[in-house]
C-alpha atoms as a PDB file:
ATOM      1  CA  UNK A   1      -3.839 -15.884 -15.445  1.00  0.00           C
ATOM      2  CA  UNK A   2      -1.471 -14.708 -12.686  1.00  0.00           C
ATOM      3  CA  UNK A   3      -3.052 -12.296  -9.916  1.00  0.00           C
ATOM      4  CA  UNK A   4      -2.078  -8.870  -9.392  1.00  0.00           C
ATOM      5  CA  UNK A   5      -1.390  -6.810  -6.606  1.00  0.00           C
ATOM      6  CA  UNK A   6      -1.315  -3.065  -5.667  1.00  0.00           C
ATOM      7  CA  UNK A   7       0.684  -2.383  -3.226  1.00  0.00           C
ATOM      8  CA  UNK A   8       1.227   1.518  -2.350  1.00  0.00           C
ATOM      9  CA  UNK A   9       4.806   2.816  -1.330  1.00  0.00           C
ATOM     10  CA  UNK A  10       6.096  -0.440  -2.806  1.00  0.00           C
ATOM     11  CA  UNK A  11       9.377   0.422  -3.969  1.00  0.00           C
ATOM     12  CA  UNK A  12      11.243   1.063  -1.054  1.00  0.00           C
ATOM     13  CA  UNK A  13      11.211   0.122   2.745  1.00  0.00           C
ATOM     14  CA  UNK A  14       8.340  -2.009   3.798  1.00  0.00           C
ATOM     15  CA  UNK A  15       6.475  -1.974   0.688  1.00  0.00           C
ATOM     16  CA  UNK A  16       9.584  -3.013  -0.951  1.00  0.00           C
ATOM     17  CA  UNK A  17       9.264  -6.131   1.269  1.00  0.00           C
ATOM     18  CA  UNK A  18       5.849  -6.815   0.649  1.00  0.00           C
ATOM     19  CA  UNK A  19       6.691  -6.612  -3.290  1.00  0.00           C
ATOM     20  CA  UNK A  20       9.048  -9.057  -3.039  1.00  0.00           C
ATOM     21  CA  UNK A  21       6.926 -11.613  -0.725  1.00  0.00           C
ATOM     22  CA  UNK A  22       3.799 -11.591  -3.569  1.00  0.00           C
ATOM     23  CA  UNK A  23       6.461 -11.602  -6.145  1.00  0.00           C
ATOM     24  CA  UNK A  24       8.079 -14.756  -5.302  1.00  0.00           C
ATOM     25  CA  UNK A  25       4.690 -16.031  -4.624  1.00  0.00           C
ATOM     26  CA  UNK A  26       3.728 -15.386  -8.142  1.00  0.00           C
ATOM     27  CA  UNK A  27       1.857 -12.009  -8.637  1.00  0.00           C
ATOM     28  CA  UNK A  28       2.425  -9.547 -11.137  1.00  0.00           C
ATOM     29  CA  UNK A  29       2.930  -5.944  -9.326  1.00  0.00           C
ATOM     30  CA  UNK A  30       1.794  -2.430  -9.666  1.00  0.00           C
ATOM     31  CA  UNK A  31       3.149  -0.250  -7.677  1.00  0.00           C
ATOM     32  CA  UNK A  32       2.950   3.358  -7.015  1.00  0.00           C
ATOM     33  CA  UNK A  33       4.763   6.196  -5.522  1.00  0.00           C
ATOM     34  CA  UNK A  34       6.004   9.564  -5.682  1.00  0.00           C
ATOM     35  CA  UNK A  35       9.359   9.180  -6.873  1.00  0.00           C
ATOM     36  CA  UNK A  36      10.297   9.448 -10.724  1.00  0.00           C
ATOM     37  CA  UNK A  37      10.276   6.841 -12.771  1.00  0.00           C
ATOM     38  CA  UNK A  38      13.835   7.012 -13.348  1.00  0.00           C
ATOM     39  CA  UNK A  39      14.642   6.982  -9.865  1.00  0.00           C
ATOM     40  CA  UNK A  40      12.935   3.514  -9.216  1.00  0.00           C
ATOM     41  CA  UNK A  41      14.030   2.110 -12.658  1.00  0.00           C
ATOM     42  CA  UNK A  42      16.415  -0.338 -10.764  1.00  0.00           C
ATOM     43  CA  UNK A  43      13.837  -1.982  -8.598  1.00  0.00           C
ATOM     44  CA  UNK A  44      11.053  -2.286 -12.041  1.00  0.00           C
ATOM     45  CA  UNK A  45      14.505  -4.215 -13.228  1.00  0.00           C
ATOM     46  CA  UNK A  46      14.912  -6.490 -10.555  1.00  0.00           C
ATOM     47  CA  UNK A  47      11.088  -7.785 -10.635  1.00  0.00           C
ATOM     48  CA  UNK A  48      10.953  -7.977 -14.127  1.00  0.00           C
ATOM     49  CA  UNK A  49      14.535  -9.822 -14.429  1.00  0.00           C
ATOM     50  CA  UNK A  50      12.020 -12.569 -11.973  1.00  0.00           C
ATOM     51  CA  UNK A  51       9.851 -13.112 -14.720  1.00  0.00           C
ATOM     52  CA  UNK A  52       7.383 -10.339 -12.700  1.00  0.00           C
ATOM     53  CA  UNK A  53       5.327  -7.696 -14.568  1.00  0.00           C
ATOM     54  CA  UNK A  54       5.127  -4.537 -12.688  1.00  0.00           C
ATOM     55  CA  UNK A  55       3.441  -1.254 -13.544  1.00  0.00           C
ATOM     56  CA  UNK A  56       4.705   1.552 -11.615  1.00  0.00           C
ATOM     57  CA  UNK A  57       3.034   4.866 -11.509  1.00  0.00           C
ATOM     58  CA  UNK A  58       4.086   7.992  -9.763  1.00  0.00           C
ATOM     59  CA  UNK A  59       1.513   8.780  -7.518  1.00  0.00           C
ATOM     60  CA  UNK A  60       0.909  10.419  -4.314  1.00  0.00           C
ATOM     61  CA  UNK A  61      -2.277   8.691  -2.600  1.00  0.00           C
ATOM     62  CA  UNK A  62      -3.262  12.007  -0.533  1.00  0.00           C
ATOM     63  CA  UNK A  63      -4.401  13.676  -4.005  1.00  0.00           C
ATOM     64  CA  UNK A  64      -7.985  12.570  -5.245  1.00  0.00           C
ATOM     65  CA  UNK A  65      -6.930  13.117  -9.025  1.00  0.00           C
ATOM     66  CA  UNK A  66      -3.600  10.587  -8.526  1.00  0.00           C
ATOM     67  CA  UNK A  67      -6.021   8.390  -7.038  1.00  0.00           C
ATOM     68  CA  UNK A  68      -8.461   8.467  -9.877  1.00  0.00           C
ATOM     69  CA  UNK A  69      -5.928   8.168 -12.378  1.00  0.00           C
ATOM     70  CA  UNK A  70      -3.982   5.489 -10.920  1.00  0.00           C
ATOM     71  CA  UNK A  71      -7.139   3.262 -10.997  1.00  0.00           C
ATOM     72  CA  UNK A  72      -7.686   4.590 -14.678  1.00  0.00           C
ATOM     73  CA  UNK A  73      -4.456   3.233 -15.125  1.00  0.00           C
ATOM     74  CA  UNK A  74      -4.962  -0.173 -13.582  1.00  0.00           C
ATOM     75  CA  UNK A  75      -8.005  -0.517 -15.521  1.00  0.00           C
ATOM     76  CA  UNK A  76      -6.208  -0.442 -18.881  1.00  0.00           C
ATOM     77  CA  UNK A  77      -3.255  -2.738 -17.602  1.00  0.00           C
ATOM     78  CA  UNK A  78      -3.336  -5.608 -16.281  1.00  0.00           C
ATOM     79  CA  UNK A  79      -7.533  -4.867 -16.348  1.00  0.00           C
ATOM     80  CA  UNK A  80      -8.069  -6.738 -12.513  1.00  0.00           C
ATOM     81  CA  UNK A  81      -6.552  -6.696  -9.296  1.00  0.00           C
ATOM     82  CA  UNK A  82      -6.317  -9.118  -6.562  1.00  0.00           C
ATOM     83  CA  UNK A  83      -4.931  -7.701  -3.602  1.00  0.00           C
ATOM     84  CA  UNK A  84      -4.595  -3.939  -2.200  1.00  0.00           C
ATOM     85  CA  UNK A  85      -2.195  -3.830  -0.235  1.00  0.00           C
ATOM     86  CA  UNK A  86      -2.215   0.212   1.867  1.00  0.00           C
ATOM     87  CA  UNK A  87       1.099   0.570   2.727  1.00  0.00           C
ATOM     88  CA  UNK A  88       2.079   4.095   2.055  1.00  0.00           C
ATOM     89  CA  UNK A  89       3.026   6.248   4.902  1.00  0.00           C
ATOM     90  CA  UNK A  90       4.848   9.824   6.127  1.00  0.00           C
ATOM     91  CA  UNK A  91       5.580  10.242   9.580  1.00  0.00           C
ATOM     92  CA  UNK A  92       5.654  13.750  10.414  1.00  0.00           C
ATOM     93  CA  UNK A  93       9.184  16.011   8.818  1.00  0.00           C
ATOM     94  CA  UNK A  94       9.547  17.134  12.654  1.00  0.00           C
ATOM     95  CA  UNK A  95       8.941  15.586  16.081  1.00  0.00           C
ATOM     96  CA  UNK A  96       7.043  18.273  17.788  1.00  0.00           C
ATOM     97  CA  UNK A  97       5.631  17.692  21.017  1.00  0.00           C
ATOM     98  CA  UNK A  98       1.673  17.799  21.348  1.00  0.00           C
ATOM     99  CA  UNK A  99       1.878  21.092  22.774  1.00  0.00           C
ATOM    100  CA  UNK A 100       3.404  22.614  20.442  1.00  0.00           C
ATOM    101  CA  UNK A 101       2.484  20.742  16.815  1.00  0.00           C
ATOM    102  CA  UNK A 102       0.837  22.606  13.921  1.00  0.00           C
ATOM    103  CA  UNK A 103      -2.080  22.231  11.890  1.00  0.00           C
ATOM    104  CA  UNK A 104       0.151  22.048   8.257  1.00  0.00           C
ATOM    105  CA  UNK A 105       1.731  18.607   9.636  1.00  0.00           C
ATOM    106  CA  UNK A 106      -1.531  17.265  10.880  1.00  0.00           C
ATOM    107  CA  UNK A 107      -3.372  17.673   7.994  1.00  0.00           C
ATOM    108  CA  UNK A 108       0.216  16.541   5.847  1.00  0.00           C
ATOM    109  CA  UNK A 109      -0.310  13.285   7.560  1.00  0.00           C
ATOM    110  CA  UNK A 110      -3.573  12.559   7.907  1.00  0.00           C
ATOM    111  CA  UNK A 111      -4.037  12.777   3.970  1.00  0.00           C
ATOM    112  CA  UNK A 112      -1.192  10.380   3.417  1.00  0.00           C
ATOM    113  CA  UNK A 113      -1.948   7.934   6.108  1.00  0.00           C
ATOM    114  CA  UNK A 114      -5.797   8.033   6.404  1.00  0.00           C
ATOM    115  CA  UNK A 115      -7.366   9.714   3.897  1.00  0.00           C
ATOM    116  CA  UNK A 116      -5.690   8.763   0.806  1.00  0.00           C
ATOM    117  CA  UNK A 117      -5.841   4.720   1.529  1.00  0.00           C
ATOM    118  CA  UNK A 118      -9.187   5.137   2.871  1.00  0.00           C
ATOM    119  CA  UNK A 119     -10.404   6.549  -0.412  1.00  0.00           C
ATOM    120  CA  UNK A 120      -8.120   4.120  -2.362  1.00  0.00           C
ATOM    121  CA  UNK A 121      -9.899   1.559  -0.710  1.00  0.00           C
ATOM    122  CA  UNK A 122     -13.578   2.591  -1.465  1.00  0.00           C
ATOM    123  CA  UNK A 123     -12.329   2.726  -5.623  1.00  0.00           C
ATOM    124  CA  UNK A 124     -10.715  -0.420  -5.337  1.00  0.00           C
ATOM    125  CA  UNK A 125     -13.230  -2.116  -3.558  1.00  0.00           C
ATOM    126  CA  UNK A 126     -16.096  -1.611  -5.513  1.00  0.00           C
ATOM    127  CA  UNK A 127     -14.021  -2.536  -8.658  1.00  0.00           C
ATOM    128  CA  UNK A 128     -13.519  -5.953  -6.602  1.00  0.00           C
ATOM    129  CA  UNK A 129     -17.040  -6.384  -6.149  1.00  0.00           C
ATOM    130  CA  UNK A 130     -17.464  -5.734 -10.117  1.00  0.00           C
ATOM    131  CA  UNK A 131     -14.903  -8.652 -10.469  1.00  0.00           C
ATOM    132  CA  UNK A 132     -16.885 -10.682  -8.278  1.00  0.00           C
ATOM    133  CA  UNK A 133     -20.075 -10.094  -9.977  1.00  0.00           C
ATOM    134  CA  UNK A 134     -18.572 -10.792 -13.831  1.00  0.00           C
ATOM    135  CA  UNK A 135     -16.735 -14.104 -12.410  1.00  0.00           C
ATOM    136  CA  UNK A 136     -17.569 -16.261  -9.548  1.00  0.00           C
ATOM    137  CA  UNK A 137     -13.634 -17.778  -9.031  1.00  0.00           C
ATOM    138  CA  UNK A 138     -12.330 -13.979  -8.241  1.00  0.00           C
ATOM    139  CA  UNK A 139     -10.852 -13.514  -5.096  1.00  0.00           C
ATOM    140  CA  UNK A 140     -10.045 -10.131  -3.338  1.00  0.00           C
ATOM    141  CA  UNK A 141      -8.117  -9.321  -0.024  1.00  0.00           C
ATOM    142  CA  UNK A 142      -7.210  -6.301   1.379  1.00  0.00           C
ATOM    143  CA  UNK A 143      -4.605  -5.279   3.468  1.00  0.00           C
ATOM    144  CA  UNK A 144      -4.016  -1.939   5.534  1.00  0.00           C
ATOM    145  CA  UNK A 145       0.039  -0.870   7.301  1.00  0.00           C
ATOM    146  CA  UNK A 146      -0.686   0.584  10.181  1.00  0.00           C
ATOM    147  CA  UNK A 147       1.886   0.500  13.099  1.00  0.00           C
ATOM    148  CA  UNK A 148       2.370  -0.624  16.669  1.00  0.00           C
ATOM    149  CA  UNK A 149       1.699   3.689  16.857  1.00  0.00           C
ATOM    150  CA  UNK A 150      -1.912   2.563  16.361  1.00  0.00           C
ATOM    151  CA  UNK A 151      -1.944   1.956  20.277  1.00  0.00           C
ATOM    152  CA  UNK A 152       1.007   3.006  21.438  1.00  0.00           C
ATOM    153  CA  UNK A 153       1.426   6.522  22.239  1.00  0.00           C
ATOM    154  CA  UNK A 154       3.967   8.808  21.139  1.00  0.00           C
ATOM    155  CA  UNK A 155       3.302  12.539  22.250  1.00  0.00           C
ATOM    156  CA  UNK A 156       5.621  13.860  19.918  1.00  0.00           C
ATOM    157  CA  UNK A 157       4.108  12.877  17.252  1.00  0.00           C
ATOM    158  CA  UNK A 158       0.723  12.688  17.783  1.00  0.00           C
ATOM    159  CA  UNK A 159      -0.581  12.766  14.274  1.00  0.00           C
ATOM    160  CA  UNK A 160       1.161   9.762  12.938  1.00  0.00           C
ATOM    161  CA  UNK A 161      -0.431   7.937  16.107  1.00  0.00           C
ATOM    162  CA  UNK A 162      -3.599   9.212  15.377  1.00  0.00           C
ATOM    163  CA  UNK A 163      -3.337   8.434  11.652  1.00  0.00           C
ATOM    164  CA  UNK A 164      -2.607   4.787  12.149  1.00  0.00           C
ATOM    165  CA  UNK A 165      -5.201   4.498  15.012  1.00  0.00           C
ATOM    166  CA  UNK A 166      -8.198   5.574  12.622  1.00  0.00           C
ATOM    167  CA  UNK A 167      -6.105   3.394   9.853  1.00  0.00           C
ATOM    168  CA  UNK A 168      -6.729   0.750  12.193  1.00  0.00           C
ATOM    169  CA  UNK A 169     -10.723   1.032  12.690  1.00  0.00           C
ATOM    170  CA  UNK A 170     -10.773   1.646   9.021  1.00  0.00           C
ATOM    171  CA  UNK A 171     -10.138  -1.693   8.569  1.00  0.00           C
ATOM    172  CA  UNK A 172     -12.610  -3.001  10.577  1.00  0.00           C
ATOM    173  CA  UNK A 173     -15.182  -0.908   8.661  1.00  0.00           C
ATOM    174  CA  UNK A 174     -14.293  -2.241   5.196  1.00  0.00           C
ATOM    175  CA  UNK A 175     -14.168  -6.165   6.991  1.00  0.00           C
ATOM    176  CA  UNK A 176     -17.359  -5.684   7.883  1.00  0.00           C
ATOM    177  CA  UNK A 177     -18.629  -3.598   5.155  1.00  0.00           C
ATOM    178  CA  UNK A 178     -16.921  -6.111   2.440  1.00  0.00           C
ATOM    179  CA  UNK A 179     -17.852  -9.588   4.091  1.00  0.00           C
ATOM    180  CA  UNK A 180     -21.198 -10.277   2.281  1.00  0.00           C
ATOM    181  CA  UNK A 181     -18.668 -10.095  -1.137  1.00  0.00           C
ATOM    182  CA  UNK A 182     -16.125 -13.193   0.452  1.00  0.00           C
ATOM    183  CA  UNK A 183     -13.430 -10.259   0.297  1.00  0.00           C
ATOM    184  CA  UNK A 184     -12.023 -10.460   3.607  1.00  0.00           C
ATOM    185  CA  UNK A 185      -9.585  -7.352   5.274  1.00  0.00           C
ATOM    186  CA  UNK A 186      -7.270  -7.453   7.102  1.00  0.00           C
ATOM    187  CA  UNK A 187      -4.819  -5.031   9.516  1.00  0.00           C
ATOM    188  CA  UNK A 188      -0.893  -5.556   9.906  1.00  0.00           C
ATOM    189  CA  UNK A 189       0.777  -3.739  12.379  1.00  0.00           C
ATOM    190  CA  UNK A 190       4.468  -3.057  11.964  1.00  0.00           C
ATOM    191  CA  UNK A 191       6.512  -2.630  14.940  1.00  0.00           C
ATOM    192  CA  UNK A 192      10.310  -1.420  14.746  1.00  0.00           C
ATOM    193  CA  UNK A 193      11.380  -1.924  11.619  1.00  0.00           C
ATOM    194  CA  UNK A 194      15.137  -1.487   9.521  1.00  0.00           C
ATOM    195  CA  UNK A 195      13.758   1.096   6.895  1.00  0.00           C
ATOM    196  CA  UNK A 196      14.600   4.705   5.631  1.00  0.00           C
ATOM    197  CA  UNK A 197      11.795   5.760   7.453  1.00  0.00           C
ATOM    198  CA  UNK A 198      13.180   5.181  11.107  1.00  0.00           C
ATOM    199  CA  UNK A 199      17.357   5.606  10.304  1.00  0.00           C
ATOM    200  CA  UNK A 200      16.839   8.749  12.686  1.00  0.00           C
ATOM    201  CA  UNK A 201      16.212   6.845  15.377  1.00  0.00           C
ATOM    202  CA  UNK A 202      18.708   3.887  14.946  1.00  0.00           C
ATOM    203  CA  UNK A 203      20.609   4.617  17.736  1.00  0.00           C
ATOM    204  CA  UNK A 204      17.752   5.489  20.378  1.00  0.00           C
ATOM    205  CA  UNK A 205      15.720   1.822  19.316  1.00  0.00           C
ATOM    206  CA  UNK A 206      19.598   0.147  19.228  1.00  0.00           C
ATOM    207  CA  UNK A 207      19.913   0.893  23.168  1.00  0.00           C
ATOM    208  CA  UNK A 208      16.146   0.351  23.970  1.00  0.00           C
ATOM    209  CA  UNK A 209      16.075  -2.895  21.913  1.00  0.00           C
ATOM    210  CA  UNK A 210      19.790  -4.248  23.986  1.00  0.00           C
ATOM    211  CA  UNK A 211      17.987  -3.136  27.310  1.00  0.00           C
ATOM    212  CA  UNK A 212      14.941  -5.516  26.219  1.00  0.00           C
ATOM    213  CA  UNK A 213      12.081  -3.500  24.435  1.00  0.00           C
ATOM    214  CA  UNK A 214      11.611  -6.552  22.410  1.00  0.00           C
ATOM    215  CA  UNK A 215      11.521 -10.042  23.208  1.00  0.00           C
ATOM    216  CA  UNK A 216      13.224 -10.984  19.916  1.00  0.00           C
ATOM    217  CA  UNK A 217      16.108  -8.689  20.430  1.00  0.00           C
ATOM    218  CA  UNK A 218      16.669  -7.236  16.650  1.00  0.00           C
ATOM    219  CA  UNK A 219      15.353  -4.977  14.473  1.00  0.00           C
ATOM    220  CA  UNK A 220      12.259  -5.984  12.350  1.00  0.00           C
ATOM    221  CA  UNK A 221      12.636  -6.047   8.821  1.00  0.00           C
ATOM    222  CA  UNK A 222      10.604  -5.492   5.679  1.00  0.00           C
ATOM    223  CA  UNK A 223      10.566  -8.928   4.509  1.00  0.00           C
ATOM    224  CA  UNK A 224       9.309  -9.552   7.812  1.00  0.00           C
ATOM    225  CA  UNK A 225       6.472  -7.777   7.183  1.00  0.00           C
ATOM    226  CA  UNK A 226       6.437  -9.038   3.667  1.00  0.00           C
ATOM    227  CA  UNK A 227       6.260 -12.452   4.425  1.00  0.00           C
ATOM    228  CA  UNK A 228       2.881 -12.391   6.720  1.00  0.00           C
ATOM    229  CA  UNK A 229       1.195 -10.338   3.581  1.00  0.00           C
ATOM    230  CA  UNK A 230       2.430 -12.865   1.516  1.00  0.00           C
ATOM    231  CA  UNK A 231       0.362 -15.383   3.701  1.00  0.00           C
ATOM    232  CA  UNK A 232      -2.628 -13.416   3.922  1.00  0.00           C
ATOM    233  CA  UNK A 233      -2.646 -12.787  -0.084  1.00  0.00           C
ATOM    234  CA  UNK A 234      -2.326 -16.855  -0.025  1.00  0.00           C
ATOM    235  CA  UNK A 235      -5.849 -17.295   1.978  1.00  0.00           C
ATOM    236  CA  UNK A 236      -4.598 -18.759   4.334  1.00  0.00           C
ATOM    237  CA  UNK A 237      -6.519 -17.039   6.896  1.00  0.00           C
ATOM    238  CA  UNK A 238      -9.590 -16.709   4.746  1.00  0.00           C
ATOM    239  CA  UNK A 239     -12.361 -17.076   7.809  1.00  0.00           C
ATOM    240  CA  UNK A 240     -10.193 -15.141   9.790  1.00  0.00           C
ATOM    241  CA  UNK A 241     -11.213 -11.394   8.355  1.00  0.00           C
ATOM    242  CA  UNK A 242     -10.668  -7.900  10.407  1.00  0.00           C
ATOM    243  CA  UNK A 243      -7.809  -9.927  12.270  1.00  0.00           C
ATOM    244  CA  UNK A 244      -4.826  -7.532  13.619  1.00  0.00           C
ATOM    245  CA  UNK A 245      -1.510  -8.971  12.597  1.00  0.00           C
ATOM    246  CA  UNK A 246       1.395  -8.106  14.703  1.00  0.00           C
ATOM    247  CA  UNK A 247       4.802  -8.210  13.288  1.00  0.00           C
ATOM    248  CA  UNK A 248       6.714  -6.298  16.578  1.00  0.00           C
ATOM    249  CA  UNK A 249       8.902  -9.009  17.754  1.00  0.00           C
ATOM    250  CA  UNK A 250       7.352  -9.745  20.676  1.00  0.00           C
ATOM    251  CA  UNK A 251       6.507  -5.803  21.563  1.00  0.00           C
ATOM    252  CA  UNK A 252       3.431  -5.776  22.419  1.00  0.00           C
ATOM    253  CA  UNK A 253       3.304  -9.160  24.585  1.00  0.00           C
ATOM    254  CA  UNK A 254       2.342  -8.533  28.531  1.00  0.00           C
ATOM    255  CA  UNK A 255       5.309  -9.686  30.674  1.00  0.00           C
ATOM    256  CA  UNK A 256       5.848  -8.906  34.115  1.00  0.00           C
END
C-alpha cells in the first residue's frame, strides 16, 4: 500500500516542489489550498498522468472548520497518512515598517503561518498515533516550512518573521512531544527561493545575490526544497528528530 502525504500549499511554489519530490518517490498526494478546483485542475493532471493519486481540497488552514473538514476528508480517502508536510504560507500584502504595521496584517499572518499548521498538526498527529496503535509497521514524519526569516530579521515585515520564528519552536515542541510514538519532526528552512511569492523582489535579491549574499550564487528553487523533504519522508534521518534543515545556499554560513 503506497504512503500518503499532506502537504499544505502544494500546488504551486514550494509546495509544488515538495509534491513533486514525494511523488517521484512514490506517494500518493493530498493537497490543499485555497484556489478552485478548476484553477489547479492542470497540476491534479500532471500527478495523476505519473501514475499518482492526489486529493485536492480547497482549504484555507487559518479557519478551524477547513481544518476539521479537510481531516474529515482524509479520513474517508485514502483513510491514513504518512507525512504532513506544513508548508502553507502568506507574507504580509504590504511591507510596512515596524513602526507603522497594523494589527489586521498581524493577525492575517499569524493564522496562516502559525496558527493554522500548529492546529493542523495537533489533528494530524494524534490520528498518527491512532495509526501507530492499530499497526506496529506505520511510520509518521512531520515536516514544518519555515524560512531563513525565522532568524533573520526583517523590520518591515515583522510578522512574517515572527510567524516563522514561533513556526520554528513549534517544531521542537511536537519533536519532543511526539518522540515516545517513533514519529520524528522535523524543521526546513527555506532561504531565497524562485517562487510567486518573492517575484517582487527579483530584482533587489538579483543584485544582492551578484554582490555575494549567497555562497552558491543563484536563486533557490522549489525542487530544492523538495528534494531534502523527499529525504526526510525517506527516513533517512530517522534518529536525527527536531533537526533544522537549511536549504539557503550557503546564507546563513559565518564567513569573514
Amino acid at each position: 500500500m503506497r504512503k500518503v502525504a499532506l502537504v499544505t500549499g502544494g500546488t504551486r511554489g514550494i509546495g509544488l516542489g515538495i509534491a513533486r519530490c514525494l511523488a517521484r518517490d512514490g506517494y500518493d498526494l493530498a493537497l490543499c489550498g485555497t484556489r478552485e478546483v478548476s484553477e489547479v485542475a492542470h497540476v491534479i493532471e500532471e500527478f495523476e498522468k505519473c501514475g499518482t493519486e492526489v486529493f485536492y481540497l480547497q482549504a484555507d488552514i487559518a479557519e478551524a472548520l477547513h481544518r476539521r473538514r479537510l481531516i474529515e476528508q482524509l479520513r474517508t480517502w485514502p483513510g491514513r497518512l504518512h507525512l504532513l508536510v506544513n508548508n502553507a504560507g502568506v507574507a504580509p500584502k504590504e511591507r510596512r515598517d515596524i513602526l507603522e504595521a497594523t494589527e489586521e496584517s498581524f493577525e492575517r499572518v499569524m493564522r496562516t503561518n502559525l496558527q493554522g499548521p500548529y492546529f493542523l498538526t495537533q489533528a494530524v498527529a494524534n490520528w498518527m498515533i491512532e495509526q501507530k496503535c492499530a499497526a506496529s509497521d506505520y511510520t509518521a514524519c512531520i515536516v514544518n516550512i519555515t524560512s531563513i526569516s525565522a532568524a533573520v530579521g526583517s523590520p518591515n515585515r515583522g510578522e512574517y518573521c515572527l510567524s516563522k520564528a514561533a513556526l520554528a519552536m513549534a517544531s521542537t515542541l511536537w519533536a519532543i512531544r511526539l518522540a515516545e510514538f517513533d514519529s520524528p519532526v522535523f524543521e526546513v528552512r527555506p532561504g531565497i527561493i524562485h517562487t510567486d511569492m518573492t517575484a517582487g523582489v527579483r530584482e533587489k535579491y538579483d543584485k544582492m545575490i551578484d554582490e555575494g549574499l549567497l555562497l552558491q550564487k543563484r536563486w533557490g528553487t522549489p525542487e530544492d526544497v523538495g528534494k531534502v523533504v523527499a529525504m526526510l519522508a525517506r527516513g533517512h534521518m530517522a534518529y536525527s528528530t527536531g533537526q533544522v534543515l537549511m536549504v539557503d545556499g550557503g546564507f546563513s554560513v559565518l564567513r569573514l
